[in-house]
Protein backbone atom coordinates (compact mmCIF):
# COMPACT_ATOMS: atom_id res chain seq x y z
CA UNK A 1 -6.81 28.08 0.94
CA UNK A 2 -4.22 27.21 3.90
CA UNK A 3 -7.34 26.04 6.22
CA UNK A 4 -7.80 23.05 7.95
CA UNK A 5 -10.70 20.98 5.44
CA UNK A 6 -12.51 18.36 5.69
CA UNK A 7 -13.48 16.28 2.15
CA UNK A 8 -16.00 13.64 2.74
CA UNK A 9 -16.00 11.27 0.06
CA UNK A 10 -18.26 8.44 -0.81
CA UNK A 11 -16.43 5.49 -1.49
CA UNK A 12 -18.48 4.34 -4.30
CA UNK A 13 -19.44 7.52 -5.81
CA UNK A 14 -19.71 7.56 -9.58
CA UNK A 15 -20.09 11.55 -9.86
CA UNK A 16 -16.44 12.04 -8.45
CA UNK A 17 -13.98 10.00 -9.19
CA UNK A 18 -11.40 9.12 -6.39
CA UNK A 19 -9.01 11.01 -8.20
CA UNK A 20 -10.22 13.81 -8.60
CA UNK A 21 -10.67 13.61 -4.80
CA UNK A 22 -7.63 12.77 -4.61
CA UNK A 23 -6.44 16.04 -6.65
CA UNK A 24 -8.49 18.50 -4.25
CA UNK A 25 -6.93 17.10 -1.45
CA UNK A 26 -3.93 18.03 -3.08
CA UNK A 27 -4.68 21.42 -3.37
CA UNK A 28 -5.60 22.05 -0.18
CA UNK A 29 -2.34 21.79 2.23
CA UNK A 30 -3.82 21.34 4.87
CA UNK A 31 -6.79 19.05 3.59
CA UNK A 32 -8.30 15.91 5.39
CA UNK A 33 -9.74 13.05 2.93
CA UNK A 34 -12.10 10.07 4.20
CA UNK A 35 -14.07 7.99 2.48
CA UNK A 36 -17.05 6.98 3.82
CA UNK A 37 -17.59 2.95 2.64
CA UNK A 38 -20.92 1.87 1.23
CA UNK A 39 -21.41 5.63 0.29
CA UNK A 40 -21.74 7.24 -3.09
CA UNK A 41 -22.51 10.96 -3.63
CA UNK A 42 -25.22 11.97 -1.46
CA UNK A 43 -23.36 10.40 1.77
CA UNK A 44 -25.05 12.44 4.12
CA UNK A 45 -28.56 10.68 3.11
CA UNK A 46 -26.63 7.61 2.88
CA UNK A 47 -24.58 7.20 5.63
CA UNK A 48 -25.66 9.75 8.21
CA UNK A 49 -24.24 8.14 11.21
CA UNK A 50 -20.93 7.64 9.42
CA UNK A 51 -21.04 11.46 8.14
CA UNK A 52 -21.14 12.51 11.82
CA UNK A 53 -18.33 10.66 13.17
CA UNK A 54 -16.25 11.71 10.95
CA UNK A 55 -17.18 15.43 11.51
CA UNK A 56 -16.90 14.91 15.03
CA UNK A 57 -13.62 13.61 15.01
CA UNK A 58 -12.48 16.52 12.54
CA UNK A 59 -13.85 19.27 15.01
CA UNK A 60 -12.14 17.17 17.61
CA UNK A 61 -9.03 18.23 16.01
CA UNK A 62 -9.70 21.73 15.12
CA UNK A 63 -10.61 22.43 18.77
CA UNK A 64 -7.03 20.41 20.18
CA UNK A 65 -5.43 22.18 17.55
CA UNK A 66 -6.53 25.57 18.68
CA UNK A 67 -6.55 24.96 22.24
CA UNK A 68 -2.74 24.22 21.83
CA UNK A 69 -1.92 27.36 19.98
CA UNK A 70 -3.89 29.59 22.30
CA UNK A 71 -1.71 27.68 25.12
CA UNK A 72 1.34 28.45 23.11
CA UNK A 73 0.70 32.24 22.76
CA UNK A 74 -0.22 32.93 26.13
CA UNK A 75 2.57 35.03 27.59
CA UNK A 76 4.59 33.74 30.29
CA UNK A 77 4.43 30.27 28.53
CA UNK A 78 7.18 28.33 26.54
CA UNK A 79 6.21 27.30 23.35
CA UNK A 80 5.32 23.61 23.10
CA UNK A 81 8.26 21.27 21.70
CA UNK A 82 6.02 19.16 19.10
């Protein structure tokens, strides 16, 4: 999977182990990890507000991230120095 992913981890969940988090994040190149504090497994129930921040911010990305290569392709345009 060469996708940009979001994991959202609870901090203090005792059904995954940071590790293994950890591992997937690994395994997915182009993988995001946070870990929501005060959170264990169900962290959407848990910490809904905290859930949605960090989804926002990921979109956030996603949509920058596109926007720039759509701006790159376009012809006529130089490709952006990063």
């Amino acid at each position: 999977v060469n996708v940009r992913t979001l994991l959202l981890c609870g901090a203090d969940d005792a059904l995954v182990a940071a590790t293994d988090q950890r591992a997937m994040q690994q395994a997915l190149p182009r993988a995001e990890l946070v870990f929501i504090p005060r959170a264990g497994h169900m962290i959407t129930l848990e910490r809904p507000g905290s859930v949605n921040d960090s989804l926002h911010t990921f979109l956030k990305k996603a949509i920058d991230e596109q926007s720039d290569t759509e701006q790159d392709t376009r012809p006529g345009t130089a490709a952006r120095q990063r």
